[in-house]
Structures are given as C-alpha cells and as structure tokens.
N, C-alpha and C. Protein backbone atom coordinates (compact mmCIF):
# COMPACT_ATOMS: atom_id res chain seq x y z
N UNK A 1 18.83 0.04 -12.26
CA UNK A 1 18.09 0.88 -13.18
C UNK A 1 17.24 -0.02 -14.09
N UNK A 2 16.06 0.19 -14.36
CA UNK A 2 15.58 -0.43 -14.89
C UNK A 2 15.28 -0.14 -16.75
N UNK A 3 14.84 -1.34 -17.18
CA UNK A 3 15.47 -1.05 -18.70
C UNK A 3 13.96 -0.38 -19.20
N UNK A 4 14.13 0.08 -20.49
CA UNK A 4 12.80 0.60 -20.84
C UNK A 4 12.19 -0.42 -21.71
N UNK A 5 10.79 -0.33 -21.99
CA UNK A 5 10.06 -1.39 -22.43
C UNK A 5 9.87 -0.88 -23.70
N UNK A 6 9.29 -1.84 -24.63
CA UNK A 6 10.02 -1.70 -25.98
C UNK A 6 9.21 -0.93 -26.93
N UNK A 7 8.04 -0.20 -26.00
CA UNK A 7 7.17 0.58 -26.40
C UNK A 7 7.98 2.07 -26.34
N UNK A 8 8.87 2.39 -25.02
CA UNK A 8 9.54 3.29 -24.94
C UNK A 8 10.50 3.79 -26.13
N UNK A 9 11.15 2.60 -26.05
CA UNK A 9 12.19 2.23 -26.77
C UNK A 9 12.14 2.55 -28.31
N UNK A 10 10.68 2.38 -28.96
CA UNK A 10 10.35 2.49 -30.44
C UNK A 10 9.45 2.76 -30.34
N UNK A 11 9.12 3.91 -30.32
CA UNK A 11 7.40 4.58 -30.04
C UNK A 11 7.12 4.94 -31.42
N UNK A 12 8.05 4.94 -32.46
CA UNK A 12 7.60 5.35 -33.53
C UNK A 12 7.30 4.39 -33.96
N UNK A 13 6.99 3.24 -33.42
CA UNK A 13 6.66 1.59 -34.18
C UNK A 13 5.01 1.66 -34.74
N UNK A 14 4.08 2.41 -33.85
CA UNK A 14 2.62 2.58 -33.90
C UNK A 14 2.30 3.84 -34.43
N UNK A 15 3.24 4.51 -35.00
CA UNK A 15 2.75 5.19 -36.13
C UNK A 15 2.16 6.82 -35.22
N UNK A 16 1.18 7.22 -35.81
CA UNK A 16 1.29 8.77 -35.20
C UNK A 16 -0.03 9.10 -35.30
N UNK A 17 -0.57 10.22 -34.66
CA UNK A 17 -1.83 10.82 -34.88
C UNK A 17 -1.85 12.06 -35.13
N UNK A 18 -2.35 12.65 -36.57
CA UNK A 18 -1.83 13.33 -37.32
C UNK A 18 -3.08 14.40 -37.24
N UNK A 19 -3.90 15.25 -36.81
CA UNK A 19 -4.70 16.06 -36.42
C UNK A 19 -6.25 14.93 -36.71
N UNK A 20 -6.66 13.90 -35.84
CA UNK A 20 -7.47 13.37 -35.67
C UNK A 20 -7.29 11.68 -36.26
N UNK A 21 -6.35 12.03 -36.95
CA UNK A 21 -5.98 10.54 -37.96
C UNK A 21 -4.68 9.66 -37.24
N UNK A 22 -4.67 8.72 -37.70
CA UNK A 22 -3.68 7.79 -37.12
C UNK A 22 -3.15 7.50 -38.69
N UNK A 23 -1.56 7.69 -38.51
CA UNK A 23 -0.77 7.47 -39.51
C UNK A 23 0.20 6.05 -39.78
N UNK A 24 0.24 5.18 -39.87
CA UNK A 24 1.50 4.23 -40.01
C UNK A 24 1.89 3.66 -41.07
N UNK A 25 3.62 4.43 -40.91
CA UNK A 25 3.93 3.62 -42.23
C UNK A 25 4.31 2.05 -42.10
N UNK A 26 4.07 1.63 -43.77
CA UNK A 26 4.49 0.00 -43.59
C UNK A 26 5.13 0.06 -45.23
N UNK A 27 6.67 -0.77 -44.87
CA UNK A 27 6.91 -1.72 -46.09
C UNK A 27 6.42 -2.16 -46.59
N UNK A 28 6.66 -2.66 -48.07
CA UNK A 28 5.95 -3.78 -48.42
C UNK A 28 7.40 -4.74 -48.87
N UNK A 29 7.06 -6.28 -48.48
CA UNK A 29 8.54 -7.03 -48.52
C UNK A 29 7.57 -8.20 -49.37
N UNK A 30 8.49 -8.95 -49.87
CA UNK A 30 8.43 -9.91 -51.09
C UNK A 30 7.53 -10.61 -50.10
N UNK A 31 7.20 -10.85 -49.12
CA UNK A 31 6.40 -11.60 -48.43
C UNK A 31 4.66 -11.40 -48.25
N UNK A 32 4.33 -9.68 -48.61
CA UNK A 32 3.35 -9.30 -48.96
C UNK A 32 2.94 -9.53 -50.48
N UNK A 33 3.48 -9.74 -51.45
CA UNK A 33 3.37 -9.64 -52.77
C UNK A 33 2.97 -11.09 -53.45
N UNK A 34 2.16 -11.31 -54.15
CA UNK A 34 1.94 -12.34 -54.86
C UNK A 34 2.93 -12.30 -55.64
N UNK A 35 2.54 -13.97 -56.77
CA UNK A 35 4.08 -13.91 -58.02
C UNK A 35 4.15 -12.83 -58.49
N UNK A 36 3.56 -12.05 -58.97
CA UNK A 36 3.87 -11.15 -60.09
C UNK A 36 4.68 -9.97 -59.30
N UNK A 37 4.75 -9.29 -58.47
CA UNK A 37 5.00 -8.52 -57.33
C UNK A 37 4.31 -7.27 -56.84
N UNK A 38 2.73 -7.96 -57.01
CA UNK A 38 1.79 -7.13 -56.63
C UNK A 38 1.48 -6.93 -55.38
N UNK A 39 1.03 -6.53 -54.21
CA UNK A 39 0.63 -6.63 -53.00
C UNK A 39 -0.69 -7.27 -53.36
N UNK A 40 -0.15 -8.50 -53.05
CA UNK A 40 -1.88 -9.84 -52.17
C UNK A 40 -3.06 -9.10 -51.49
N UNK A 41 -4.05 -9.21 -51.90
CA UNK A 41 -5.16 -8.52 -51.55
C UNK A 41 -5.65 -8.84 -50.08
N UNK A 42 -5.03 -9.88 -49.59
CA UNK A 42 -5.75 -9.72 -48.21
C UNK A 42 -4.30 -9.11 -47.29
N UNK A 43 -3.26 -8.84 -47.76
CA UNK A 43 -2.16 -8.13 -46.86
C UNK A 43 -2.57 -7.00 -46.37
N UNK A 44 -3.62 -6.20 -47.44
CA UNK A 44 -3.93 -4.87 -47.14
C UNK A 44 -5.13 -5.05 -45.62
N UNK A 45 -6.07 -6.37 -45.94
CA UNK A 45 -6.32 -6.51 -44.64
C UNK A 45 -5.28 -6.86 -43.09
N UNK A 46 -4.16 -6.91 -43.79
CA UNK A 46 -3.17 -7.26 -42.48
C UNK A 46 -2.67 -5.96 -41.86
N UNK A 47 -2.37 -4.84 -42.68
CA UNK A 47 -1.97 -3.34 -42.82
C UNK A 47 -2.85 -2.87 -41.98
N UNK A 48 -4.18 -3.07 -42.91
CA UNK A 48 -5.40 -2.03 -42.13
C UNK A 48 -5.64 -2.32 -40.55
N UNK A 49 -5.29 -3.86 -40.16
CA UNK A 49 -5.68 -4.09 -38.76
C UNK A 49 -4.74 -3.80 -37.92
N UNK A 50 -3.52 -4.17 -38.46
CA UNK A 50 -2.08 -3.12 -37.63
C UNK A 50 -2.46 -2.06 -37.46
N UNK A 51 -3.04 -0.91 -38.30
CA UNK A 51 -3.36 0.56 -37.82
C UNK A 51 -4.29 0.79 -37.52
N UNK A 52 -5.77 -0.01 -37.53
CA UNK A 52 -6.64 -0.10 -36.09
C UNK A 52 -5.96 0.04 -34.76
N UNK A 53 -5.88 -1.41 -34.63
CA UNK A 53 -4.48 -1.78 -33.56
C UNK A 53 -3.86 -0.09 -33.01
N UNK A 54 -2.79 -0.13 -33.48
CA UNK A 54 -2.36 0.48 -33.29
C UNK A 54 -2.66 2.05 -32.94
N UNK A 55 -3.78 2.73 -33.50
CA UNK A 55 -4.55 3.69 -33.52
C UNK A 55 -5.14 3.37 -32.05
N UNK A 56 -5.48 2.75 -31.58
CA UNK A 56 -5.97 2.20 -30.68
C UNK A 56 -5.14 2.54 -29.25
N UNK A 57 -3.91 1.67 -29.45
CA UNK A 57 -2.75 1.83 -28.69
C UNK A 57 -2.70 3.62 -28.26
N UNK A 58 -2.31 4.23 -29.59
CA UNK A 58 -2.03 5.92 -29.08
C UNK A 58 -2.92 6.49 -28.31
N UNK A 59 -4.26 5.85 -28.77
CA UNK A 59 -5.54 7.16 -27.80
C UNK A 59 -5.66 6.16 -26.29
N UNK A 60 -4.90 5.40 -26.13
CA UNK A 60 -4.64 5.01 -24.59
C UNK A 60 -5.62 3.67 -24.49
N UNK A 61 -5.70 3.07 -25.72
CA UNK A 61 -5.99 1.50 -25.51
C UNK A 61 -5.53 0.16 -25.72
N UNK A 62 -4.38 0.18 -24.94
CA UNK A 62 -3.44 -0.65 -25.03
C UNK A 62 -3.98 -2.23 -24.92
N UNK A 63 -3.90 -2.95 -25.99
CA UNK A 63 -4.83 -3.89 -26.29
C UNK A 63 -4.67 -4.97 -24.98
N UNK A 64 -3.38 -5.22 -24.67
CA UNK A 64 -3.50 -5.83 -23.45
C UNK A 64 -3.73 -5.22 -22.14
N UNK A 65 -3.27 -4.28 -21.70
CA UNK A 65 -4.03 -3.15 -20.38
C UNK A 65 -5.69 -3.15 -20.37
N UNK A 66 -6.07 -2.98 -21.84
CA UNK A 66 -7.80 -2.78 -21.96
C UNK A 66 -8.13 -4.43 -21.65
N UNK A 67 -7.92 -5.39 -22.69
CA UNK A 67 -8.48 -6.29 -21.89
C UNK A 67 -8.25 -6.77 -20.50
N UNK A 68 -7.38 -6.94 -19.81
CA UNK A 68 -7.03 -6.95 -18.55
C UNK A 68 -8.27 -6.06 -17.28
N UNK A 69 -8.05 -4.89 -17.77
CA UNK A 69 -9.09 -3.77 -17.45
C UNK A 69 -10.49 -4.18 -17.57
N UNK A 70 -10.85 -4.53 -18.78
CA UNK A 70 -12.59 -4.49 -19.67
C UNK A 70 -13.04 -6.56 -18.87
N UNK A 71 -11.95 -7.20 -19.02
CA UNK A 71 -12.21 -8.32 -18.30
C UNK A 71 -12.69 -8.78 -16.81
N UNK A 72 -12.67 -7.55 -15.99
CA UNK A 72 -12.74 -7.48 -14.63
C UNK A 72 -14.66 -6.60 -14.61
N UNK A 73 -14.52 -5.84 -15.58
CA UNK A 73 -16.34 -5.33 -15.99
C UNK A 73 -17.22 -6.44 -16.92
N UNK A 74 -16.21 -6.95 -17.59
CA UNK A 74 -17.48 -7.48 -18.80
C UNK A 74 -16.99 -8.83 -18.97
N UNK A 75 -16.60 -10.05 -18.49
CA UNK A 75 -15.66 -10.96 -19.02
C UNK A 75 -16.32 -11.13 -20.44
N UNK A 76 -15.29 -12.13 -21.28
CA UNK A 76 -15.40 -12.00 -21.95
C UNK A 76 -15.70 -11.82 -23.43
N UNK A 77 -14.89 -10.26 -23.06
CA UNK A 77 -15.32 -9.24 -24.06
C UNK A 77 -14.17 -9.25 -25.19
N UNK A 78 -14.89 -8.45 -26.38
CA UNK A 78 -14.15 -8.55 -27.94
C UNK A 78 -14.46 -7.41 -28.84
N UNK A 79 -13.49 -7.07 -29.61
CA UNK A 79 -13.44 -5.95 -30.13
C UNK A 79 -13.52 -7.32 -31.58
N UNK A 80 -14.87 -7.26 -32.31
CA UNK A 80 -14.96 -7.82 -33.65
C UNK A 80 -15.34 -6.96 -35.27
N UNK A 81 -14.81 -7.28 -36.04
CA UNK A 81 -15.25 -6.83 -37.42
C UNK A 81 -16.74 -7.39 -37.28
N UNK A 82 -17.31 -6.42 -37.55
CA UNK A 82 -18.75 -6.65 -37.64
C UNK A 82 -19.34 -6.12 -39.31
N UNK A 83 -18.75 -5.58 -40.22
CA UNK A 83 -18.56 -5.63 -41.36
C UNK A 83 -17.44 -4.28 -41.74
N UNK A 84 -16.78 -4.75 -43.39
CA UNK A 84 -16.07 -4.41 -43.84
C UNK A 84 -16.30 -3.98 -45.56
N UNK A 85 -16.46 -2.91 -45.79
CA UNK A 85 -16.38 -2.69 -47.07
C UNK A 85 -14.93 -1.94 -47.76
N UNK A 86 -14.47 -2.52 -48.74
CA UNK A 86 -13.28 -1.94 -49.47
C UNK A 86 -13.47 -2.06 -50.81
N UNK A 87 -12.73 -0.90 -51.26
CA UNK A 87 -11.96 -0.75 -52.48
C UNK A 87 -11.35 -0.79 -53.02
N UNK A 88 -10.19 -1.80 -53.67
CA UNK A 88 -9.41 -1.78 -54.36
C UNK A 88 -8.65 -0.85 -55.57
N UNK A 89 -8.46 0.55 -55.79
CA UNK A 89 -8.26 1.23 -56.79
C UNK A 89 -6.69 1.22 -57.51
N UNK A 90 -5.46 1.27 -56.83
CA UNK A 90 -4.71 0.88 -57.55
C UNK A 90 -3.86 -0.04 -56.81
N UNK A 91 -2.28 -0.43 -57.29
CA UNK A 91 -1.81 -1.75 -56.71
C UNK A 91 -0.51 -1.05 -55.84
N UNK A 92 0.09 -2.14 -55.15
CA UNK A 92 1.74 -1.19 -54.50
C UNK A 92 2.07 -2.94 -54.72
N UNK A 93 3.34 -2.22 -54.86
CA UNK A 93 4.50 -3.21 -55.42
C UNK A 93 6.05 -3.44 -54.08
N UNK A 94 6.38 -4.11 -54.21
CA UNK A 94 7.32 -4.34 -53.62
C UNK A 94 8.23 -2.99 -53.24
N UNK A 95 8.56 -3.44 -52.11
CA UNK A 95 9.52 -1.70 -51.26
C UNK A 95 8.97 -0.49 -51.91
N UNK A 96 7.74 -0.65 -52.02
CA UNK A 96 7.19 0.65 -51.60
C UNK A 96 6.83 0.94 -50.19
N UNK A 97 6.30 2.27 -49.74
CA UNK A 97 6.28 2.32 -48.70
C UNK A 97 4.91 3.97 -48.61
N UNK A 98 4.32 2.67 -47.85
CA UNK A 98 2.63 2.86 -47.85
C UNK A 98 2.35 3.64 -46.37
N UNK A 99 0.96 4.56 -46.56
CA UNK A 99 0.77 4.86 -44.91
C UNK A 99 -0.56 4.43 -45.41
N UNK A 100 -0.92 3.85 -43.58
CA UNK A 100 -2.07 3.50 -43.65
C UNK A 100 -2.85 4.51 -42.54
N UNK A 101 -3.84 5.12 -43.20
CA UNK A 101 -4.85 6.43 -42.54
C UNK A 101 -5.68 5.85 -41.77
N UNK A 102 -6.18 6.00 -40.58
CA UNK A 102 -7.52 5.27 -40.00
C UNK A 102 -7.82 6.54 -39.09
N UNK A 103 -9.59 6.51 -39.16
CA UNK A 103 -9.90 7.69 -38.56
C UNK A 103 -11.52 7.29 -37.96
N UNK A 104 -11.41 7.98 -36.80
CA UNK A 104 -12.81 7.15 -36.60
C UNK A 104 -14.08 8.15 -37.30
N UNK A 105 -14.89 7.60 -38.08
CA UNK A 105 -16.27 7.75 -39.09
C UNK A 105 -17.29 8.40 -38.30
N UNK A 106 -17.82 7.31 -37.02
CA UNK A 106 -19.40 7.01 -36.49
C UNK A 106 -19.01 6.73 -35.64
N UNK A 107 -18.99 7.22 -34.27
CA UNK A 107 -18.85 6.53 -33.03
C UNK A 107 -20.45 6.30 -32.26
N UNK A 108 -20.21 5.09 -32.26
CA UNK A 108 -22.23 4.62 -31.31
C UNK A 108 -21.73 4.40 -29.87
N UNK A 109 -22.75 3.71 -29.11
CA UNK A 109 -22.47 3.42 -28.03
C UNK A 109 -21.41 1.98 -27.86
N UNK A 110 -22.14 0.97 -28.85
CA UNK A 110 -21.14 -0.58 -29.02
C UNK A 110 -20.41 -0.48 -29.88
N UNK A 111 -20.26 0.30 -30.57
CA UNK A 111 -19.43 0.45 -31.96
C UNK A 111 -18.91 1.22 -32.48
N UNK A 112 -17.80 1.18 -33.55
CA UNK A 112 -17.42 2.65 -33.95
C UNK A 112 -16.98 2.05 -35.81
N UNK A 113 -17.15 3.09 -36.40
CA UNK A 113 -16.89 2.78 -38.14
C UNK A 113 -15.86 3.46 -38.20
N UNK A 114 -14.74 2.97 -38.34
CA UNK A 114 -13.92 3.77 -39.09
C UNK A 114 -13.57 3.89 -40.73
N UNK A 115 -12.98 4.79 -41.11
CA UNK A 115 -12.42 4.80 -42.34
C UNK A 115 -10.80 4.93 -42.75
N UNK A 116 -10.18 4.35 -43.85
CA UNK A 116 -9.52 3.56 -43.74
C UNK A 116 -8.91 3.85 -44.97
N UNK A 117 -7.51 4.29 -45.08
CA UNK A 117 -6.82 4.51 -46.67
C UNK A 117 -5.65 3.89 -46.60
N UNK A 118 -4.91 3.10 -48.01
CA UNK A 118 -3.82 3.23 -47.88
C UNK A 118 -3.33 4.11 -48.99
N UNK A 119 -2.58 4.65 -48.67
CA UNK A 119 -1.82 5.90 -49.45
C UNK A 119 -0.44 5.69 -49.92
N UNK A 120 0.04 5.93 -50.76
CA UNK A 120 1.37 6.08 -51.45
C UNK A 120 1.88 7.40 -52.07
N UNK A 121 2.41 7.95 -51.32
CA UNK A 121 2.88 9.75 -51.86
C UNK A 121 1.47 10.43 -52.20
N UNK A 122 0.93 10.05 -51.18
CA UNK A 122 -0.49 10.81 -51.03
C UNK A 122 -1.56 10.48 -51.88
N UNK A 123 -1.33 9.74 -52.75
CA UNK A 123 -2.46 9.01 -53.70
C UNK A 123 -3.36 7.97 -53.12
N UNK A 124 -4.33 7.54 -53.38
CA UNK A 124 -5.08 6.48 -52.65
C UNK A 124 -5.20 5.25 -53.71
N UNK A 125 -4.28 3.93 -52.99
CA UNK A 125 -4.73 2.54 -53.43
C UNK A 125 -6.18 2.25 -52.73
N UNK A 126 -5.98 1.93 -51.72
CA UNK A 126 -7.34 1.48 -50.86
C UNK A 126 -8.15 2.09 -50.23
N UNK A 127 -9.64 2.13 -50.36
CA UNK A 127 -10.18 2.66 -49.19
C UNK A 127 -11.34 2.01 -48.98
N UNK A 128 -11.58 2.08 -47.37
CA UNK A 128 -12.27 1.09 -46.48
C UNK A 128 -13.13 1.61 -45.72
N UNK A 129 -14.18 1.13 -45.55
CA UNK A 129 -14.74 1.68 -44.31
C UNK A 129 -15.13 -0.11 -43.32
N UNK A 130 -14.92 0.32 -42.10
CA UNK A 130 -15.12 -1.01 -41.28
C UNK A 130 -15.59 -0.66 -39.68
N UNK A 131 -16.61 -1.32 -39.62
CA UNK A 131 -17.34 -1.20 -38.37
C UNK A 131 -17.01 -2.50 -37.28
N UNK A 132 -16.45 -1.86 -36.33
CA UNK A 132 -16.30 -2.96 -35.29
C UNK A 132 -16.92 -2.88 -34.20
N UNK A 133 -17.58 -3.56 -33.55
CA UNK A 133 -18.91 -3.88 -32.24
C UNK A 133 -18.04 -4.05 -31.07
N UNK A 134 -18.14 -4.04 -30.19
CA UNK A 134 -17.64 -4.19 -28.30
C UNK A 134 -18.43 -5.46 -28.54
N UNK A 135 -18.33 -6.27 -27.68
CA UNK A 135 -19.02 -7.19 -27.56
C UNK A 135 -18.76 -8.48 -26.25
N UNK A 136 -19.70 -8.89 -25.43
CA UNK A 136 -19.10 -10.10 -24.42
C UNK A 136 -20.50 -10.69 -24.09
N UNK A 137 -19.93 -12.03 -24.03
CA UNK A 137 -21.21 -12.90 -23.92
C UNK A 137 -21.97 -13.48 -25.45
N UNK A 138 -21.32 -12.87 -26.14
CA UNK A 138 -21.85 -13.16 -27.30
C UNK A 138 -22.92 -11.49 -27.14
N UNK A 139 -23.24 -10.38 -26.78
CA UNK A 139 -23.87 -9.29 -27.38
C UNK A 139 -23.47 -7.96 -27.31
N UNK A 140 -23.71 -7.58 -27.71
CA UNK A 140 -23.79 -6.27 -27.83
C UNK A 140 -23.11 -5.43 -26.60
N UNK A 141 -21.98 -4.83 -26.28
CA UNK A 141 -22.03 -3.98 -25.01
C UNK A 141 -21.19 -2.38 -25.17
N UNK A 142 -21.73 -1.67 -24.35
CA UNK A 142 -21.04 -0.28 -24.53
C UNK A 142 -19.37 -0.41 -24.71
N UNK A 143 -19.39 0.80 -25.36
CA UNK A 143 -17.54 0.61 -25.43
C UNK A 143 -17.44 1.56 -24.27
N UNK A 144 -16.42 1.04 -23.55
CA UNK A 144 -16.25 1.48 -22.32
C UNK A 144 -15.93 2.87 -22.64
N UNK A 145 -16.58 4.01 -21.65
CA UNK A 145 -16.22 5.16 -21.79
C UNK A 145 -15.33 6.40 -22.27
N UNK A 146 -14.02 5.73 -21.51
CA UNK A 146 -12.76 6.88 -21.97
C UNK A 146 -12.53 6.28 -23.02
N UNK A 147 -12.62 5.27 -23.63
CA UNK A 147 -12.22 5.01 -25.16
C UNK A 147 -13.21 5.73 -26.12
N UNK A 148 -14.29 5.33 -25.79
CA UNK A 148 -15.00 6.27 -27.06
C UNK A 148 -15.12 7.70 -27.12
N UNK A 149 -14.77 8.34 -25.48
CA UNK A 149 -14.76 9.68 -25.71
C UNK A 149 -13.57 10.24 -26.63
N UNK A 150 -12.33 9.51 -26.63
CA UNK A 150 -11.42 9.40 -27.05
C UNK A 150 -11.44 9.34 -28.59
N UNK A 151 -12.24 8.42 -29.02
CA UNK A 151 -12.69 8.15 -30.28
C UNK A 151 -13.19 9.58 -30.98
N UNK A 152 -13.96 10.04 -30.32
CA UNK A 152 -15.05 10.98 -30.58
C UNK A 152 -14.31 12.43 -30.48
N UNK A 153 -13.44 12.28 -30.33
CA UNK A 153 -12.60 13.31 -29.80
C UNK A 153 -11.54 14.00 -30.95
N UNK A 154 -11.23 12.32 -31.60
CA UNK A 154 -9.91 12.48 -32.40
C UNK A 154 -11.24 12.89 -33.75
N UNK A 155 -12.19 12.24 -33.90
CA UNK A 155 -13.58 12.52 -35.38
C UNK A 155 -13.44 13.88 -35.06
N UNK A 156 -13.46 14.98 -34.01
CA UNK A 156 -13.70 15.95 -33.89
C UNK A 156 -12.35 16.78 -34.95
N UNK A 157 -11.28 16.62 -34.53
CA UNK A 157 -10.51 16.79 -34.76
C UNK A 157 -10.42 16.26 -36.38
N UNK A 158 -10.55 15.31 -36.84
CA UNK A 158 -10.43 14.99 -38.26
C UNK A 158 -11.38 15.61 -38.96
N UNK A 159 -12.90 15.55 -38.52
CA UNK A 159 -13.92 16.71 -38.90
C UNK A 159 -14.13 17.64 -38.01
N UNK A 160 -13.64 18.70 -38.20
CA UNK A 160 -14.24 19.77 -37.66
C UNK A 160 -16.25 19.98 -37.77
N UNK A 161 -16.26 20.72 -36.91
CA UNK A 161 -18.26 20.72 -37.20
C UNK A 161 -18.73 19.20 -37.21
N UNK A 162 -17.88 18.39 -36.64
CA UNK A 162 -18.70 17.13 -36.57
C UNK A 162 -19.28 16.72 -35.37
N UNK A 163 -20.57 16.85 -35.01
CA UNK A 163 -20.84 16.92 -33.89
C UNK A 163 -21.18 15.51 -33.33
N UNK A 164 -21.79 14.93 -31.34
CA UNK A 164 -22.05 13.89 -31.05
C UNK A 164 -24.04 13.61 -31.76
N UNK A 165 -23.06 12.24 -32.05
CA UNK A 165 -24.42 11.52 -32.37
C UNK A 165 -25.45 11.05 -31.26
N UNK A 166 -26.63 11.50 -31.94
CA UNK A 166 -27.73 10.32 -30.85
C UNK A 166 -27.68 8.60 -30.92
N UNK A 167 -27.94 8.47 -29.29
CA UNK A 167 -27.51 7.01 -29.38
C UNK A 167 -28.95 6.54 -29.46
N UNK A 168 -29.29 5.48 -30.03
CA UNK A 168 -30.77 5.01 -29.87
C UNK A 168 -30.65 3.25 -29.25
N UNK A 169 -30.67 3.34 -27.68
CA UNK A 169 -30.59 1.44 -27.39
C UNK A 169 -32.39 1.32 -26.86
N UNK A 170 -32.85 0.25 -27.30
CA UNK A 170 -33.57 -0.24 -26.35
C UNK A 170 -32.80 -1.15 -25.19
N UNK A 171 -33.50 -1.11 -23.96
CA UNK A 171 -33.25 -1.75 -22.90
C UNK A 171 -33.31 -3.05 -22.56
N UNK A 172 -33.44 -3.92 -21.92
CA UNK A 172 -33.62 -5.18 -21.42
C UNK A 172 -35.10 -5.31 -21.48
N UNK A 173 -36.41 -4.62 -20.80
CA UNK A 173 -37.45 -4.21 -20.56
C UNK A 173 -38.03 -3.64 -21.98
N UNK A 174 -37.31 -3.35 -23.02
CA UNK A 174 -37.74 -2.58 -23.92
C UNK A 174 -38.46 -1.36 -24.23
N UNK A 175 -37.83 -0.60 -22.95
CA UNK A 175 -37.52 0.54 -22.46
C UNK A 175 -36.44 1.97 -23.87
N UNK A 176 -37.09 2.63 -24.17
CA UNK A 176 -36.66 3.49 -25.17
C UNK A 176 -35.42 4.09 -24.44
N UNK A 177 -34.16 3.84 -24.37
CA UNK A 177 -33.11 4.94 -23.49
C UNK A 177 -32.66 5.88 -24.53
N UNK A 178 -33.09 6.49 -25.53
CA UNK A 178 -32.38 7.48 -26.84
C UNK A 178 -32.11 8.62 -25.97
N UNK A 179 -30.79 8.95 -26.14
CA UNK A 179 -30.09 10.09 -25.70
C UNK A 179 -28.48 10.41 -26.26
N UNK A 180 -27.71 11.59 -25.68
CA UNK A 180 -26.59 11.53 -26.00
C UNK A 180 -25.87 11.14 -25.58
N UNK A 181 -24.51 10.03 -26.01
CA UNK A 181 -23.44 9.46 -25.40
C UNK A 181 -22.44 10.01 -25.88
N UNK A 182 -21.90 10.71 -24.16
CA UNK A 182 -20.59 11.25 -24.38
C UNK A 182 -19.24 10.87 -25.20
C-alpha cells in the first residue's frame, strides 16, 4: 500500500479558497519579530509569498508539476515580482495569528496583479498590491493558459461583474494582435 504524500496528508497546510480568495493562516514565532516583539517588516514579505505560492498550488499550479510542465514549452521560464507596492498600517506581535488574503486584481496575458492583506480578527495590518510577469529567456511570455483561466475565474468569483480584460501585445513584426484572452 502505498503511503500518502504529504500534500494528502496536510492539505490544510496551503490554506483555502474562500469564494475567489485564497486564505492562509500563519503564526507569528519569536523568529518573525524584531527586539521589541514587533513583526520585522520584511517577514510580511515572507507571509505574502507563502500565500502567492500557495494560492497557486490550490487553483492547480503546483510549483514543481508547472515548472516541469512550462519547461518542456518555454525553457527557462519564471514567475518574477515585477513590482510591489505595500502598506504598512498596523503591527502583529508575537503568537498572534494572522491570515494572509491574496486574490487575483488584473489578469493580462504575461501577468497577473494581485492584491494582498494581512488580517488579524478581520482588521487589516497590511495591504499590497504586486504584479508578477511569466517570463523565459529573459522576456515577456504568456501565462500558460489553464492557469490564467483559472486566475480569471477565481477574480470572477471575488468580484462579481468583473469582467475579461482586453489584451493589447504587439507582435514580433509589430503587428497589432489586441483582442480577448480567455
């Protein structure tokens, strides 16, 4: 018999998708906290990329399956912060216990913005918005299909009445291709 893998095993490890949103909770341990026992300002960047990550994982992009997969179309390819804006509004302290919200914003053809909270009994410390690019070769490339429909799917669901955007690429040729991407 074979044993189950440890995704089976603790599926509640990656947190949840909560009518379009991706939910995960996280501790905070003396190891996140500066002296005073504030949470360190770049931990919250460690939080927020766990529930990318992970958000990722649930809508069926299992970071190692996709590259494995996306490496055989595009070698390689990279999922990068292509910019990040945040807010700092209030602090979390030691053993509290934070969810971090991520929801996708803007889905394009190479890219998608998400937005980004951390919450404490429903209040908001942080909020983020962060755009990350597909990318191989060093440029620009589509995010492979079933992921962004996926993407676009769960925005639907977090906004209702939110409809698909027009994509606008020029071509190689510099060729106008503006249309809709599924």
């Amino acid at each position: 018999m074979a044993e189950a893998s440890p995704n089976q095993t603790w599926p509640h490890l990656a947190g949840a998708i909560r009518d379009g949103r991706h939910v995960l909770p996280v501790r905070i341990y003396y190891e996140d906290t500066d002296f005073s026992g504030i949470v360190y300002h770049a931990s919250y960047l460690r939080f927020m990329e766990r529930g990318r990550t992970d958000y990722l994982r649930l809508i069926g992009a299992d970071h190692r399956a996709l590259f494995e997969a996306a490496s055989r179309e595009t070698p390689g390819f990279a999922f990068v912060v292509r910019s990040m804006g945040i807010e700092f509004l209030k602090p979390a302290r030691m053993d509290d216990v934070l969810e971090i919200v991520t929801e996708p914003d803007e889905v394009k053809g190479a890219s998608v913005t998400l937005s980004q909270r951390v919450t404490r009994d429903g209040g908001v410390l942080v909020e983020a918005r962060v755009r990350v690019a597909f990318v191989s070769g060093g440029r620009a490339r589509p995010i492979p299909a079933p992921l962004r429909i996926a993407l676009r799917a769960d925005r639907a669901r977090a906004r209702p009445g939110a409809g698909n955007e027009t994509l606008t690429m020029v071509g190689a040729g510099g060729d106008d291709m503006t249309g809709q991407v599924p």
